[in-house]
Protein backbone atom coordinates (compact mmCIF):
# COMPACT_ATOMS: atom_id res chain seq x y z
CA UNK A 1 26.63 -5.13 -4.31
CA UNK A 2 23.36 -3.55 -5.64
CA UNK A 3 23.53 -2.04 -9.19
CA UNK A 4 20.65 1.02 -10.34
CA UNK A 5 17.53 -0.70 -11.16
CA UNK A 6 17.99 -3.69 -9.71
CA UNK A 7 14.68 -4.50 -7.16
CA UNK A 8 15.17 -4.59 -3.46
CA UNK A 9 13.30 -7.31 -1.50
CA UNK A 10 11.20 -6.31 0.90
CA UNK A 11 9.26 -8.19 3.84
CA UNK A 12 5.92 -8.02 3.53
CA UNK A 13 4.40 -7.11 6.57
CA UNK A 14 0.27 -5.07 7.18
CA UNK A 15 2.40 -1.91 6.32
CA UNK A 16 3.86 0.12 3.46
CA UNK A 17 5.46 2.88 3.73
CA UNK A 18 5.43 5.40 0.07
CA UNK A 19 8.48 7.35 1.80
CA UNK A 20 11.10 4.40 1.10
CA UNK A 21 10.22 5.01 -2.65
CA UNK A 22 10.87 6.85 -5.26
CA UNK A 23 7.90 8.76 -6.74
CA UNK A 24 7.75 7.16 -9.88
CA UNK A 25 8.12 3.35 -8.07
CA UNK A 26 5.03 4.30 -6.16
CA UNK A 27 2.41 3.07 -8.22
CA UNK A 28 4.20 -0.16 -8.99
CA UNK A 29 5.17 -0.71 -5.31
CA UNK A 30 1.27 -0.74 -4.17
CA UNK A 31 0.33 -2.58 -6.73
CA UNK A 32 2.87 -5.65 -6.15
CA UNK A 33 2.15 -4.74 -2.62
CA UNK A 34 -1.33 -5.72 -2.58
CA UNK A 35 -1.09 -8.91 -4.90
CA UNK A 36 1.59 -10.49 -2.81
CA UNK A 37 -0.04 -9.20 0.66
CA UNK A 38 -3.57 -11.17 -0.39
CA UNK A 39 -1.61 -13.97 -1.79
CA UNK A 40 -0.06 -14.51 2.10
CA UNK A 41 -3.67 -14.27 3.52
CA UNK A 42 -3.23 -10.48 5.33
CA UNK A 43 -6.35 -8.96 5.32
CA UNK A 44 -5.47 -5.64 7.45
CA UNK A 45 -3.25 -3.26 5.82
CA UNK A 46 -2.19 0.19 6.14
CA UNK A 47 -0.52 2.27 3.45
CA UNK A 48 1.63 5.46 4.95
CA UNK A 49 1.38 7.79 1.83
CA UNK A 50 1.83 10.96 3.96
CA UNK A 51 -0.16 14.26 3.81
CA UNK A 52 1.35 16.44 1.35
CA UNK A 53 -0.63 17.64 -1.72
CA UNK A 54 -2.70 14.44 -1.69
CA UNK A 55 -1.11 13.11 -5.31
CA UNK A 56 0.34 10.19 -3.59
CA UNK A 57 -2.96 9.74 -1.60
CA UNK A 58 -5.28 9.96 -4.29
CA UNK A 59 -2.93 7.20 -6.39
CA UNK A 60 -3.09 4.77 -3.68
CA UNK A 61 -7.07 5.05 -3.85
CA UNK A 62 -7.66 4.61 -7.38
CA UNK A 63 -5.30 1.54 -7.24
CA UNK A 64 -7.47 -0.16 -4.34
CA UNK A 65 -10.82 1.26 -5.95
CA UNK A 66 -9.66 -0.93 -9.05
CA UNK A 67 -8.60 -3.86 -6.90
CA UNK A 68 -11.16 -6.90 -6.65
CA UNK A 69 -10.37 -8.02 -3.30
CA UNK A 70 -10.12 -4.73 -1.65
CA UNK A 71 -13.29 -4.87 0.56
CA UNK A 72 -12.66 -1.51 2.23
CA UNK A 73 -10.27 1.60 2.60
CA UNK A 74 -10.40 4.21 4.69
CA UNK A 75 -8.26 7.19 6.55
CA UNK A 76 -6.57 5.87 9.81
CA UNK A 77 -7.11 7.37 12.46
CA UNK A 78 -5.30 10.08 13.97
CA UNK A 79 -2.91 7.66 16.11
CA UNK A 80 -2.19 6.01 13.08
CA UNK A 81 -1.56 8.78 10.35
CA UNK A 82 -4.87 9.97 9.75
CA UNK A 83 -5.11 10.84 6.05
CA UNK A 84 -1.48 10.63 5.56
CA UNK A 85 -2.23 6.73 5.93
CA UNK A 86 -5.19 4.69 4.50
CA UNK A 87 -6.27 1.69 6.11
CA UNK A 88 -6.96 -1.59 3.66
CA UNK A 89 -9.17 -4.59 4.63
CA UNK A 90 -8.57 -7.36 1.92
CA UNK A 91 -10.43 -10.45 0.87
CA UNK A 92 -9.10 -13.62 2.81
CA UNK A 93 -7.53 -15.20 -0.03
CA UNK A 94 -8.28 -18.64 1.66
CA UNK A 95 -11.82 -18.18 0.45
C-alpha cells in the first residue's frame, strides 16, 4: 500500500509525460529524469509538457538549457506534440 509522499518508480523509457505529475513534482521529475536517462545511455528524448500557458514548457527549457549534456532541444513536430512536446538529444554517456 502506497502512503502520501512516498515516490513511485517509474520505467525510464525516451518519454516523459508532465501530465502524470503534480505541478509542483514537475521540476524535480525532469530533473531526475534526465540524470538517470543519460546515466542508461538514451540519447533521444521527448518531454510531453502540453500546450497550455507555456509555464510548464518554459520550465522544462531552462532545466535542459542548464543541463551539460543536453546537446539539443527542440519542438516536435506536429505528429509528435508540436510545442506541447520538446524533443531532447543527450550526450552518449559512454563517451
Amino acid at each position: 500500500m502506497m502512503t502520501d509522499g512516498e515516490p513511485i518508480e517509474l520505467p525510464v523509457t525516451g518519454v516523459l509525460d508532465l501530465h502524470a505529475f503534480a505541478p509542483r513534482d514537475a521540476k524535480t521529475a525532469v530533473e531526475a529524469y534526465l540524470e538517470e536517462a543519460h546515466r542508461l545511455g538514451l540519447t533521444a528524448l521527448r518531454i510531453i509538457h502540453g500546450r497550455g500557458i507555456g509555464v510548464q514548457r518554459e520550465m522544462v527549457r531552462s532545466i535542459l538549457s542548464k543541463t551539460p549534456y543536453v546537446v539539443h532541444f527542440s519542438d516536435a513536430p506536429g505528429e509528435a506534440g508540436g510545442w506541447g512536446a520538446t524533443l531532447v538529444t543527450l550526450s552518449d554517456s559512454k563517451l
